[in-house]
PDB file of N, CA and C in Angstrom:
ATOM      1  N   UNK A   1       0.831  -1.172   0.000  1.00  0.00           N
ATOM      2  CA  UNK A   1       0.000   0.000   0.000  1.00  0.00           C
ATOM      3  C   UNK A   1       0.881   1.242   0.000  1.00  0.00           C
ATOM      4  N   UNK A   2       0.665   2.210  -0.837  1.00  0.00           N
ATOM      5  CA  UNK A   2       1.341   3.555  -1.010  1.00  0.00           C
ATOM      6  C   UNK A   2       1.159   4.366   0.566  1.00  0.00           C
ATOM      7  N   UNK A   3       2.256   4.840   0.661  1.00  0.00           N
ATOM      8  CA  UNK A   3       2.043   5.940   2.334  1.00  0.00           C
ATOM      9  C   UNK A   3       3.115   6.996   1.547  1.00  0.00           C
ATOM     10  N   UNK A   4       2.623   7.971   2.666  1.00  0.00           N
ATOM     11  CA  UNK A   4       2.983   9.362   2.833  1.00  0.00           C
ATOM     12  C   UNK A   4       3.476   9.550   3.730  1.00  0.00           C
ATOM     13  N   UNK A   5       4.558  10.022   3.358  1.00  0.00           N
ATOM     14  CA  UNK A   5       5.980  10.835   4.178  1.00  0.00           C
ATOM     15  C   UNK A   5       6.134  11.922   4.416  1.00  0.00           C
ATOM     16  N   UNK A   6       6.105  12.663   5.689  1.00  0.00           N
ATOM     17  CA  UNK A   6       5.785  14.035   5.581  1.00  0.00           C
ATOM     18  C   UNK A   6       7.518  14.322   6.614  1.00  0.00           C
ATOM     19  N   UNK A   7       8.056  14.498   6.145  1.00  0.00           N
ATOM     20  CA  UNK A   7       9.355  15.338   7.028  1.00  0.00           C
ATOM     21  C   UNK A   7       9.352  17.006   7.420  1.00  0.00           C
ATOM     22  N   UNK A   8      10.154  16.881   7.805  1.00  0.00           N
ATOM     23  CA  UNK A   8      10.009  18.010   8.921  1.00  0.00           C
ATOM     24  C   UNK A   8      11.299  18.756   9.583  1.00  0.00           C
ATOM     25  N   UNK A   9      12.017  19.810   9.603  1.00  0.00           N
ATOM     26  CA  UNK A   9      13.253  19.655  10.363  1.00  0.00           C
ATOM     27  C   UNK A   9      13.859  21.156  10.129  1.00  0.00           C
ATOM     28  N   UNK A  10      14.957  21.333  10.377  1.00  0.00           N
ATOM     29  CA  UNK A  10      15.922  22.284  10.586  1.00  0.00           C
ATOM     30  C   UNK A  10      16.936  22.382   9.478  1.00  0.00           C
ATOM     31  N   UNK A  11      16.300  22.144   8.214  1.00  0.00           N
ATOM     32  CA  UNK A  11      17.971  21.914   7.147  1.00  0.00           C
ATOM     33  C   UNK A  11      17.427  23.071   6.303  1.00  0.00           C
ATOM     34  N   UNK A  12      18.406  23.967   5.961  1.00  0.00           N
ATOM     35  CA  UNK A  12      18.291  25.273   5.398  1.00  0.00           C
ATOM     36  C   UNK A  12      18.277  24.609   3.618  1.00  0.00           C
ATOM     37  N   UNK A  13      17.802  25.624   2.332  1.00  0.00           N
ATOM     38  CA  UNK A  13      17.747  25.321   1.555  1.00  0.00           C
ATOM     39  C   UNK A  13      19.741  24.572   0.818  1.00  0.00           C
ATOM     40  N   UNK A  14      20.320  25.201   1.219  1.00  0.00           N
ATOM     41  CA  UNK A  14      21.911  24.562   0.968  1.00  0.00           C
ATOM     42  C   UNK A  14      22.362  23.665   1.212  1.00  0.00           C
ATOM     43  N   UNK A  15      21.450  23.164   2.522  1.00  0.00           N
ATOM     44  CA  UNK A  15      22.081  21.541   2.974  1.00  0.00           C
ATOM     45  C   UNK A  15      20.938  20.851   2.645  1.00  0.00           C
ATOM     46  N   UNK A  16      19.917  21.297   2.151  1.00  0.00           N
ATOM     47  CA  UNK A  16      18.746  20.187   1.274  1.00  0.00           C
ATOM     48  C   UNK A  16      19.486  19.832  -0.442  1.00  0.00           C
ATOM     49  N   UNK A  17      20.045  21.162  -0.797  1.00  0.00           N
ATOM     50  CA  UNK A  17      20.707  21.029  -2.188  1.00  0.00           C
ATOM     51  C   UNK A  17      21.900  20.378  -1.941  1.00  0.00           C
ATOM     52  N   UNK A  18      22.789  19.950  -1.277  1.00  0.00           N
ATOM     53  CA  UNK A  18      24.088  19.292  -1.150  1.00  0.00           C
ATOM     54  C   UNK A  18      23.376  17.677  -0.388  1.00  0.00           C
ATOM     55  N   UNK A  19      22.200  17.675   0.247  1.00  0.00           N
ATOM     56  CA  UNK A  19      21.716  16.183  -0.005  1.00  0.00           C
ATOM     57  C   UNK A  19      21.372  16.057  -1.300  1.00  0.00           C
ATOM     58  N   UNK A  20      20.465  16.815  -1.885  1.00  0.00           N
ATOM     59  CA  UNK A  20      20.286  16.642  -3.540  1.00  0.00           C
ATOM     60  C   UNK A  20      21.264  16.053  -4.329  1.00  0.00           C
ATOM     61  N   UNK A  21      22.289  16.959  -4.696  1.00  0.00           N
ATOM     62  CA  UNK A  21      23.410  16.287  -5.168  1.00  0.00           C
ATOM     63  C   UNK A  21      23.982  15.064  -4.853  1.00  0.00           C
ATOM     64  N   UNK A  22      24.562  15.166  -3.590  1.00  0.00           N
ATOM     65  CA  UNK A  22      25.201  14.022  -2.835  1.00  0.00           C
ATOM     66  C   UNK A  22      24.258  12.535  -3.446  1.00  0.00           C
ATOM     67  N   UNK A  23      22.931  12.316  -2.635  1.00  0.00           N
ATOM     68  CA  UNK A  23      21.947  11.377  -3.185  1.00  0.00           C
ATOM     69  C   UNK A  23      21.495  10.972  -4.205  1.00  0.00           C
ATOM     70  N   UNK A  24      21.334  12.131  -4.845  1.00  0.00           N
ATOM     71  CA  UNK A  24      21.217  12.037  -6.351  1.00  0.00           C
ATOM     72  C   UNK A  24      20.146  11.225  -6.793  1.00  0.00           C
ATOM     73  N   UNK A  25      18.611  11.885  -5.849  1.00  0.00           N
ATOM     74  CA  UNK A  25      17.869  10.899  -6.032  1.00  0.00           C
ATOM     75  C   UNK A  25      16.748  11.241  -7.600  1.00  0.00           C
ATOM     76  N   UNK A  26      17.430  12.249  -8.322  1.00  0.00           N
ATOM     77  CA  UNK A  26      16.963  12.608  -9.096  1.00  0.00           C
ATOM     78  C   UNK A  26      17.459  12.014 -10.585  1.00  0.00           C
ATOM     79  N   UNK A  27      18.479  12.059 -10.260  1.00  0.00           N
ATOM     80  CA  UNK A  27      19.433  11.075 -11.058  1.00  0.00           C
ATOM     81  C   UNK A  27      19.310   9.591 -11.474  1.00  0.00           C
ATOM     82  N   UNK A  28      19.419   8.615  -9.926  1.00  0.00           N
ATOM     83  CA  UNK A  28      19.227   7.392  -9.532  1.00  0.00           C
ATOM     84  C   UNK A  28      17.849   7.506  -8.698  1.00  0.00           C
ATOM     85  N   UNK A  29      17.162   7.684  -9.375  1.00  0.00           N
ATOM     86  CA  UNK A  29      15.882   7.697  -9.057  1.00  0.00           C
ATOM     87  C   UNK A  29      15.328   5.943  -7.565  1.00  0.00           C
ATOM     88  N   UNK A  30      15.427   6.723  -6.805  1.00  0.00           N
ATOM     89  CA  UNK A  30      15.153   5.375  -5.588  1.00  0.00           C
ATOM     90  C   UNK A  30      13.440   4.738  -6.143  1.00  0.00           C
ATOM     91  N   UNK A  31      14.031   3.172  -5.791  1.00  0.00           N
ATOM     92  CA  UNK A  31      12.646   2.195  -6.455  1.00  0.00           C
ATOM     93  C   UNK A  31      11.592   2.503  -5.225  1.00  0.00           C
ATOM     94  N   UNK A  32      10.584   2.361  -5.974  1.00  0.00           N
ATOM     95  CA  UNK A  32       9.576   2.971  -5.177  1.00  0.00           C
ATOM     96  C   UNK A  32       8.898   4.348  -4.669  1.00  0.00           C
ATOM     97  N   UNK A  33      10.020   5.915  -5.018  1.00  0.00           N
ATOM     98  CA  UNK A  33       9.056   6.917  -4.878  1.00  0.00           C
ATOM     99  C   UNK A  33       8.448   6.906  -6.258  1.00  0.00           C
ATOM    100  N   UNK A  34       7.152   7.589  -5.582  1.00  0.00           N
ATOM    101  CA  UNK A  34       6.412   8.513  -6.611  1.00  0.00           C
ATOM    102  C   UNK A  34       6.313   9.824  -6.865  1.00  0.00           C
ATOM    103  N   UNK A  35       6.295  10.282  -5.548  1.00  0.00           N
ATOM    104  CA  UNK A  35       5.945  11.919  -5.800  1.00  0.00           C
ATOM    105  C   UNK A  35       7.260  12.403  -4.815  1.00  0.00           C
ATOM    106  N   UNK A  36       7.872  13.268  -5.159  1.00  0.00           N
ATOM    107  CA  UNK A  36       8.766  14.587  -3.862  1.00  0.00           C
ATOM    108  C   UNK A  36       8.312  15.778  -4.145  1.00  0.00           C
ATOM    109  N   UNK A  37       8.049  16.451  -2.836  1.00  0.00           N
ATOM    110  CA  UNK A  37       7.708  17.694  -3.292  1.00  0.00           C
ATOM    111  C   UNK A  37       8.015  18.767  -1.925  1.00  0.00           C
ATOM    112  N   UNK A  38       8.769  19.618  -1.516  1.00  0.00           N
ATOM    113  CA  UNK A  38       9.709  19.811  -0.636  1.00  0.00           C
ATOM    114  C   UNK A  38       9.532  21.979  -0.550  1.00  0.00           C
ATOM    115  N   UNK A  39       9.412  22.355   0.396  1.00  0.00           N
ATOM    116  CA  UNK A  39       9.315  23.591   0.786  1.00  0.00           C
ATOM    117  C   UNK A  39       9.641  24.237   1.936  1.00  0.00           C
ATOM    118  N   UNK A  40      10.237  25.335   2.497  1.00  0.00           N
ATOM    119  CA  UNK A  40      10.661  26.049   3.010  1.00  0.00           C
ATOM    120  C   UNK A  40       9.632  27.389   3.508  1.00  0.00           C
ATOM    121  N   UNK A  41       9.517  26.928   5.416  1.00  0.00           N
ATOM    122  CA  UNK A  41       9.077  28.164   6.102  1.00  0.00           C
ATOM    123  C   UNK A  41       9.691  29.473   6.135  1.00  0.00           C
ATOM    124  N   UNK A  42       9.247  30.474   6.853  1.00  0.00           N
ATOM    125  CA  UNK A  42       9.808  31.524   6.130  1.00  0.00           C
ATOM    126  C   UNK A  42      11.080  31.434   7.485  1.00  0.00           C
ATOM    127  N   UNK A  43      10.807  30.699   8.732  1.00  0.00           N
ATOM    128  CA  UNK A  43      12.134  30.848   9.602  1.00  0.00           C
ATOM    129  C   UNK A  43      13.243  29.244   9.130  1.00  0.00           C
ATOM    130  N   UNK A  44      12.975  29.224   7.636  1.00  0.00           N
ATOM    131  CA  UNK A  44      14.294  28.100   7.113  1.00  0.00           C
ATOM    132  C   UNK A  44      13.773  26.857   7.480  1.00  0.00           C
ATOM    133  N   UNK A  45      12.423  25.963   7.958  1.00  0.00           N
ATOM    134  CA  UNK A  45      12.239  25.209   8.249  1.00  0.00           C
ATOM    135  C   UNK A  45      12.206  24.200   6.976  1.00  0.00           C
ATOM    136  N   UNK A  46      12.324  23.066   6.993  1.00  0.00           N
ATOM    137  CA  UNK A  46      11.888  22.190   5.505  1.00  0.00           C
ATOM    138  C   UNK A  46      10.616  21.323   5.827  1.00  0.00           C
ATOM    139  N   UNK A  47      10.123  21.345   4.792  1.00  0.00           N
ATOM    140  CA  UNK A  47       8.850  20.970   4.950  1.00  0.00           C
ATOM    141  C   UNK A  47       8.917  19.746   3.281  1.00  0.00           C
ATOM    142  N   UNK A  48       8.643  18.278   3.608  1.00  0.00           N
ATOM    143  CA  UNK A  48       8.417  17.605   2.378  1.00  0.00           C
ATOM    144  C   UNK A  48       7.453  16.212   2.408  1.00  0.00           C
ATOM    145  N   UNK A  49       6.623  15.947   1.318  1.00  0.00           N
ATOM    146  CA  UNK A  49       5.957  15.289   1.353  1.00  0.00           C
ATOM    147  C   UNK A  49       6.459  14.248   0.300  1.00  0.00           C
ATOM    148  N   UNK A  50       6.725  13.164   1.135  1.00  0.00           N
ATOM    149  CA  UNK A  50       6.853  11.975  -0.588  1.00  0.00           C
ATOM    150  C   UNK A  50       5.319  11.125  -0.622  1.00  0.00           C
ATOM    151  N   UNK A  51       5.541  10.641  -1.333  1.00  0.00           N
ATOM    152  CA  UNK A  51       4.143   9.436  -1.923  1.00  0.00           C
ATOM    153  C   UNK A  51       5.378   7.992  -2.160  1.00  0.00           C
ATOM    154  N   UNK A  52       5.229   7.506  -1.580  1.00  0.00           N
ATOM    155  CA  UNK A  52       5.935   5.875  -1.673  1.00  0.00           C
ATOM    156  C   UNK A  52       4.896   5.099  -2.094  1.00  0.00           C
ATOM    157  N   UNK A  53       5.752   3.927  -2.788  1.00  0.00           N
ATOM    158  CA  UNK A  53       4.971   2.563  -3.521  1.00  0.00           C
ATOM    159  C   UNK A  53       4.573   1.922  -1.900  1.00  0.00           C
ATOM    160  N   UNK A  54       5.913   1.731  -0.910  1.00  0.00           N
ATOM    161  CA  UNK A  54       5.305   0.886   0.483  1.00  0.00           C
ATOM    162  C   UNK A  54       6.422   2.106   1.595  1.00  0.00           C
ATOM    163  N   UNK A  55       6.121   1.697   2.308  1.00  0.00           N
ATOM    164  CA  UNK A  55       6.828   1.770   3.864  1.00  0.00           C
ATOM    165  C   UNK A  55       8.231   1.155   3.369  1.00  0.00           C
ATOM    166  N   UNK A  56       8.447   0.048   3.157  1.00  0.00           N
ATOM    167  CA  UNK A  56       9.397  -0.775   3.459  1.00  0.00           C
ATOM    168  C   UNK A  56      10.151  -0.105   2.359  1.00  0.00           C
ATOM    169  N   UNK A  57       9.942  -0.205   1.017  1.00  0.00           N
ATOM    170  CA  UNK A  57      10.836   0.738   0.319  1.00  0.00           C
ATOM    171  C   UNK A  57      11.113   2.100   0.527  1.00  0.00           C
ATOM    172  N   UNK A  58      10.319   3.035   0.890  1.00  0.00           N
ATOM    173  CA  UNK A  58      10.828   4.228   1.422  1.00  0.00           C
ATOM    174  C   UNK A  58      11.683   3.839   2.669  1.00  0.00           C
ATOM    175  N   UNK A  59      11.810   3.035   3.611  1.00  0.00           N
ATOM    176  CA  UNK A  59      12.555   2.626   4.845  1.00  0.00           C
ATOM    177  C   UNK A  59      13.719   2.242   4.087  1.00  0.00           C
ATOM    178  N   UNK A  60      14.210   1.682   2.756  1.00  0.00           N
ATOM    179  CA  UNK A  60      15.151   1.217   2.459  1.00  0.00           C
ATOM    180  C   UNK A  60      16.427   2.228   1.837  1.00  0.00           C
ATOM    181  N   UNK A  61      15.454   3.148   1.005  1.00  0.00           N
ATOM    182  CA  UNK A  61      15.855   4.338   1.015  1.00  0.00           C
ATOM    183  C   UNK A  61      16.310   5.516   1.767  1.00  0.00           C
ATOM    184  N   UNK A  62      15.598   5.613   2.711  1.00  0.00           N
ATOM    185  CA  UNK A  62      16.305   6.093   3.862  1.00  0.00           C
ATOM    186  C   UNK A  62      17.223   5.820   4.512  1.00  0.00           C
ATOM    187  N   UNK A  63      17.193   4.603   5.062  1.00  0.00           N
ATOM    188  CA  UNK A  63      18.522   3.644   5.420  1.00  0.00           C
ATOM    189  C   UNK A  63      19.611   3.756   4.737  1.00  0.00           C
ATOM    190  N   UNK A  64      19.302   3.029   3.400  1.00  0.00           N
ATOM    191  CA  UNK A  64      20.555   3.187   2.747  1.00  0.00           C
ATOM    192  C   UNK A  64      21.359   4.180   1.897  1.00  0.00           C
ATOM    193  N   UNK A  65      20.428   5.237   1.598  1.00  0.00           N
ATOM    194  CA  UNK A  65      21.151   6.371   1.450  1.00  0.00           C
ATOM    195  C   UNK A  65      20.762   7.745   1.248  1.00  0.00           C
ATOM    196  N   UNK A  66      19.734   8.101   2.482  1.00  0.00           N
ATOM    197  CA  UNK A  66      19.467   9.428   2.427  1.00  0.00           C
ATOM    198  C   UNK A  66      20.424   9.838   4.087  1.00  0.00           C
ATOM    199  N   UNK A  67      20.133   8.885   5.303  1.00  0.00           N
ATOM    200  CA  UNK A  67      20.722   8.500   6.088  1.00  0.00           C
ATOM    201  C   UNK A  67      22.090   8.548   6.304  1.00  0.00           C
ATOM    202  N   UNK A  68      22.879   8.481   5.906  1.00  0.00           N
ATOM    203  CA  UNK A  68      24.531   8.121   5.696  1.00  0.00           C
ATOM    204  C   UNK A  68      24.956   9.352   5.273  1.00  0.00           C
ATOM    205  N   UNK A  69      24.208  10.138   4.258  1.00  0.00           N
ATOM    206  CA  UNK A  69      24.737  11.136   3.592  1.00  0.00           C
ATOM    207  C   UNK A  69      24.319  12.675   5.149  1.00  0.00           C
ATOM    208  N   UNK A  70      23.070  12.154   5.688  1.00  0.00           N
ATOM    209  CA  UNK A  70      23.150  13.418   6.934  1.00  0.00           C
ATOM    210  C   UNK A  70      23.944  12.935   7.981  1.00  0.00           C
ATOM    211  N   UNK A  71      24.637  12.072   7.959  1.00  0.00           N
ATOM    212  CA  UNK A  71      25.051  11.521   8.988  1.00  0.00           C
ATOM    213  C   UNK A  71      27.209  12.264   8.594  1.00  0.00           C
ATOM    214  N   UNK A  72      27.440  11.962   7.102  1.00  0.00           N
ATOM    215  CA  UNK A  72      28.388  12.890   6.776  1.00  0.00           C
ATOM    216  C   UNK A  72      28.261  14.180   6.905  1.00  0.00           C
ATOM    217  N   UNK A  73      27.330  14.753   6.671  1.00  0.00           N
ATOM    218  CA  UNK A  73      27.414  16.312   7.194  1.00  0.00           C
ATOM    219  C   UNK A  73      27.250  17.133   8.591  1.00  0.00           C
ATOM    220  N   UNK A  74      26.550  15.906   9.170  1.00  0.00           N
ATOM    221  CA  UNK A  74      26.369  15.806  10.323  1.00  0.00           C
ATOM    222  C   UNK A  74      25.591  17.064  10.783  1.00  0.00           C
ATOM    223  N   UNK A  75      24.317  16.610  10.117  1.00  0.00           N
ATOM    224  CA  UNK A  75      22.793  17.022   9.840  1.00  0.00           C
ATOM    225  C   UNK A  75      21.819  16.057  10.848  1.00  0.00           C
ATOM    226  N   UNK A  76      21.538  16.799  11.372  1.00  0.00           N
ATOM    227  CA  UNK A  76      20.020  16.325  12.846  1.00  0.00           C
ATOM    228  C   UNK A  76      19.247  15.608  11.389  1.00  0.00           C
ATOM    229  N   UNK A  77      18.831  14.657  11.567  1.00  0.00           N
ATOM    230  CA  UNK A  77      17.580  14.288  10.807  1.00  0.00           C
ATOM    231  C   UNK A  77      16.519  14.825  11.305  1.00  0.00           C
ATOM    232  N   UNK A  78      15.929  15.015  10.120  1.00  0.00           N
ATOM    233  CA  UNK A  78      14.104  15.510  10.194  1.00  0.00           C
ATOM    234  C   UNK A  78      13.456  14.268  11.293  1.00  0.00           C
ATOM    235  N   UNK A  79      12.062  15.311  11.611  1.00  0.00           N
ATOM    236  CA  UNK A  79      10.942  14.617  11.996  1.00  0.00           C
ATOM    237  C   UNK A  79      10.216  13.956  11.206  1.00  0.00           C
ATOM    238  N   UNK A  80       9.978  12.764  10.666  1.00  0.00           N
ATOM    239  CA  UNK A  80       9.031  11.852   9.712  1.00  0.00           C
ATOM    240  C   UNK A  80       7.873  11.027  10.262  1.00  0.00           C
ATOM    241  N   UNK A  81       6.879  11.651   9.689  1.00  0.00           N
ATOM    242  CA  UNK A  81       5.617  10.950   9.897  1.00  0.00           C
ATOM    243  C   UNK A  81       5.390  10.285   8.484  1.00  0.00           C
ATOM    244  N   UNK A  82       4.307   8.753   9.073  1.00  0.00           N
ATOM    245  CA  UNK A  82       4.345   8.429   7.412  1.00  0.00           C
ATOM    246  C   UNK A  82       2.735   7.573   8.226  1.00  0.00           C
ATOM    247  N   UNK A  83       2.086   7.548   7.013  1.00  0.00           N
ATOM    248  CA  UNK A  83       0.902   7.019   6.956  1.00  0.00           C
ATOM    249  C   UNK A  83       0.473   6.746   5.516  1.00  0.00           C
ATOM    250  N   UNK A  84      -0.477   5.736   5.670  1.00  0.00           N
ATOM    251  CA  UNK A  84      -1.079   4.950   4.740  1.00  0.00           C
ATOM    252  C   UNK A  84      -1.932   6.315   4.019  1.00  0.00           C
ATOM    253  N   UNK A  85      -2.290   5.631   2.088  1.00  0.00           N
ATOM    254  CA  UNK A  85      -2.561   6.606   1.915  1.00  0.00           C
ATOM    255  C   UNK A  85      -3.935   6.664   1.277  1.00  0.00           C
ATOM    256  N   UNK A  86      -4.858   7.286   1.807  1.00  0.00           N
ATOM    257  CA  UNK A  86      -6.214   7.239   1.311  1.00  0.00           C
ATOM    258  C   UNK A  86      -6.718   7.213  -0.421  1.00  0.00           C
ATOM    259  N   UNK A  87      -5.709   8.127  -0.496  1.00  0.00           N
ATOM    260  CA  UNK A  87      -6.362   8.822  -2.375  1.00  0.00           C
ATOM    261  C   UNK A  87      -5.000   9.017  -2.747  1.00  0.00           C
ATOM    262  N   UNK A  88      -4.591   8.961  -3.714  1.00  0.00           N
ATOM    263  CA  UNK A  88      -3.164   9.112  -4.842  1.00  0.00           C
ATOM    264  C   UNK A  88      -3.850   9.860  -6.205  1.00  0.00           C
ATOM    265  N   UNK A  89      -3.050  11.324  -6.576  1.00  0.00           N
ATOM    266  CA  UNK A  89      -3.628  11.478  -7.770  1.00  0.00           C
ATOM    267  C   UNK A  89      -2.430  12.275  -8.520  1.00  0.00           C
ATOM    268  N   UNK A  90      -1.784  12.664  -9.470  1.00  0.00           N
ATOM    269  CA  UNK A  90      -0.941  13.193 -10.102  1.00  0.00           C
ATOM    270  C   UNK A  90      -2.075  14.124 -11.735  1.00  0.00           C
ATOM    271  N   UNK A  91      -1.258  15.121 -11.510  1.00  0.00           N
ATOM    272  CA  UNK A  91      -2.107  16.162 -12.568  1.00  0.00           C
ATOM    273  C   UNK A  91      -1.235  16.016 -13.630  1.00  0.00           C
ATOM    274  N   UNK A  92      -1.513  16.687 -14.710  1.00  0.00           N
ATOM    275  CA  UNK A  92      -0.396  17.006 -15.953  1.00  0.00           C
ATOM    276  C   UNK A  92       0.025  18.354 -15.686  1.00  0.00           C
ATOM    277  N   UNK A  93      -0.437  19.201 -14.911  1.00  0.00           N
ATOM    278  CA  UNK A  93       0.375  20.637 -14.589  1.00  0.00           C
ATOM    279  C   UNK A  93       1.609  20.320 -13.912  1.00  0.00           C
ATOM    280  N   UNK A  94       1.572  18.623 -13.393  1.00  0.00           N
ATOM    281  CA  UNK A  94       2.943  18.625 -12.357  1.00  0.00           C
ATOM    282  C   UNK A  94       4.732  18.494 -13.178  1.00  0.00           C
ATOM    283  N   UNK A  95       4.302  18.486 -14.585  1.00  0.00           N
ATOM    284  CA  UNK A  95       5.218  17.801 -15.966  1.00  0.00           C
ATOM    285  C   UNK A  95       5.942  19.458 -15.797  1.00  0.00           C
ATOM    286  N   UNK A  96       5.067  20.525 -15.864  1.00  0.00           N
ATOM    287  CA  UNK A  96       6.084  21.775 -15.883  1.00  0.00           C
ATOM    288  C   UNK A  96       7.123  22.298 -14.558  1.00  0.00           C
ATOM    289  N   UNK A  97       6.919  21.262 -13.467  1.00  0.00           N
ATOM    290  CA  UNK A  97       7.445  21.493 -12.184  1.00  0.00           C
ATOM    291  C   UNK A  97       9.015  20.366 -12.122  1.00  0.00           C
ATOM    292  N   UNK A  98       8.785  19.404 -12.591  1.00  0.00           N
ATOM    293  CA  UNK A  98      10.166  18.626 -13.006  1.00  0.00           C
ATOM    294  C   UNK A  98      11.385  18.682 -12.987  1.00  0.00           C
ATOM    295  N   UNK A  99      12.359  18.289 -12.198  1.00  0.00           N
ATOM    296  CA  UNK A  99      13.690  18.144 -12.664  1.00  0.00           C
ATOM    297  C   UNK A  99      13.998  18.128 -13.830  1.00  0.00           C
ATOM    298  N   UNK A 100      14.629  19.038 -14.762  1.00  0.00           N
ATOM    299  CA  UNK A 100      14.783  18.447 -15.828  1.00  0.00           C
ATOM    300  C   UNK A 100      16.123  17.944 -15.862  1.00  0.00           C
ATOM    301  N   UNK A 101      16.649  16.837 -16.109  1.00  0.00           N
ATOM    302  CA  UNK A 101      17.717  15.998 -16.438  1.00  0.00           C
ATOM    303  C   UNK A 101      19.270  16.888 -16.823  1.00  0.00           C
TER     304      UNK A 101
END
Protein backbone atom coordinates (compact mmCIF):
# COMPACT_ATOMS: atom_id res chain seq x y z
CA UNK A 1 0.00 0.00 0.00
CA UNK A 2 1.34 3.55 -1.01
CA UNK A 3 2.04 5.94 2.33
CA UNK A 4 2.98 9.36 2.83
CA UNK A 5 5.98 10.83 4.18
CA UNK A 6 5.79 14.04 5.58
CA UNK A 7 9.36 15.34 7.03
CA UNK A 8 10.01 18.01 8.92
CA UNK A 9 13.25 19.65 10.36
CA UNK A 10 15.92 22.28 10.59
CA UNK A 11 17.97 21.91 7.15
CA UNK A 12 18.29 25.27 5.40
CA UNK A 13 17.75 25.32 1.55
CA UNK A 14 21.91 24.56 0.97
CA UNK A 15 22.08 21.54 2.97
CA UNK A 16 18.75 20.19 1.27
CA UNK A 17 20.71 21.03 -2.19
CA UNK A 18 24.09 19.29 -1.15
CA UNK A 19 21.72 16.18 0.00
CA UNK A 20 20.29 16.64 -3.54
CA UNK A 21 23.41 16.29 -5.17
CA UNK A 22 25.20 14.02 -2.83
CA UNK A 23 21.95 11.38 -3.18
CA UNK A 24 21.22 12.04 -6.35
CA UNK A 25 17.87 10.90 -6.03
CA UNK A 26 16.96 12.61 -9.10
CA UNK A 27 19.43 11.08 -11.06
CA UNK A 28 19.23 7.39 -9.53
CA UNK A 29 15.88 7.70 -9.06
CA UNK A 30 15.15 5.38 -5.59
CA UNK A 31 12.65 2.20 -6.46
CA UNK A 32 9.58 2.97 -5.18
CA UNK A 33 9.06 6.92 -4.88
CA UNK A 34 6.41 8.51 -6.61
CA UNK A 35 5.94 11.92 -5.80
CA UNK A 36 8.77 14.59 -3.86
CA UNK A 37 7.71 17.69 -3.29
CA UNK A 38 9.71 19.81 -0.64
CA UNK A 39 9.32 23.59 0.79
CA UNK A 40 10.66 26.05 3.01
CA UNK A 41 9.08 28.16 6.10
CA UNK A 42 9.81 31.52 6.13
CA UNK A 43 12.13 30.85 9.60
CA UNK A 44 14.29 28.10 7.11
CA UNK A 45 12.24 25.21 8.25
CA UNK A 46 11.89 22.19 5.50
CA UNK A 47 8.85 20.97 4.95
CA UNK A 48 8.42 17.60 2.38
CA UNK A 49 5.96 15.29 1.35
CA UNK A 50 6.85 11.97 -0.59
CA UNK A 51 4.14 9.44 -1.92
CA UNK A 52 5.94 5.88 -1.67
CA UNK A 53 4.97 2.56 -3.52
CA UNK A 54 5.30 0.89 0.48
CA UNK A 55 6.83 1.77 3.86
CA UNK A 56 9.40 -0.78 3.46
CA UNK A 57 10.84 0.74 0.32
CA UNK A 58 10.83 4.23 1.42
CA UNK A 59 12.56 2.63 4.84
CA UNK A 60 15.15 1.22 2.46
CA UNK A 61 15.86 4.34 1.01
CA UNK A 62 16.30 6.09 3.86
CA UNK A 63 18.52 3.64 5.42
CA UNK A 64 20.56 3.19 2.75
CA UNK A 65 21.15 6.37 1.45
CA UNK A 66 19.47 9.43 2.43
CA UNK A 67 20.72 8.50 6.09
CA UNK A 68 24.53 8.12 5.70
CA UNK A 69 24.74 11.14 3.59
CA UNK A 70 23.15 13.42 6.93
CA UNK A 71 25.05 11.52 8.99
CA UNK A 72 28.39 12.89 6.78
CA UNK A 73 27.41 16.31 7.19
CA UNK A 74 26.37 15.81 10.32
CA UNK A 75 22.79 17.02 9.84
CA UNK A 76 20.02 16.32 12.85
CA UNK A 77 17.58 14.29 10.81
CA UNK A 78 14.10 15.51 10.19
CA UNK A 79 10.94 14.62 12.00
CA UNK A 80 9.03 11.85 9.71
CA UNK A 81 5.62 10.95 9.90
CA UNK A 82 4.34 8.43 7.41
CA UNK A 83 0.90 7.02 6.96
CA UNK A 84 -1.08 4.95 4.74
CA UNK A 85 -2.56 6.61 1.91
CA UNK A 86 -6.21 7.24 1.31
CA UNK A 87 -6.36 8.82 -2.37
CA UNK A 88 -3.16 9.11 -4.84
CA UNK A 89 -3.63 11.48 -7.77
CA UNK A 90 -0.94 13.19 -10.10
CA UNK A 91 -2.11 16.16 -12.57
CA UNK A 92 -0.40 17.01 -15.95
CA UNK A 93 0.37 20.64 -14.59
CA UNK A 94 2.94 18.63 -12.36
CA UNK A 95 5.22 17.80 -15.97
CA UNK A 96 6.08 21.78 -15.88
CA UNK A 97 7.45 21.49 -12.18
CA UNK A 98 10.17 18.63 -13.01
CA UNK A 99 13.69 18.14 -12.66
CA UNK A 100 14.78 18.45 -15.83
CA UNK A 101 17.72 16.00 -16.44
Amino acid sequence: MPVLAIFTGAISKEQYDTLRREVNWEGNIPKGVMVHAVGFDPAGGIHVADVWESAELLNEFVGSRLMPTFQKHGLQPPNVEVYPTHNVNSYSGIDAYKVKG
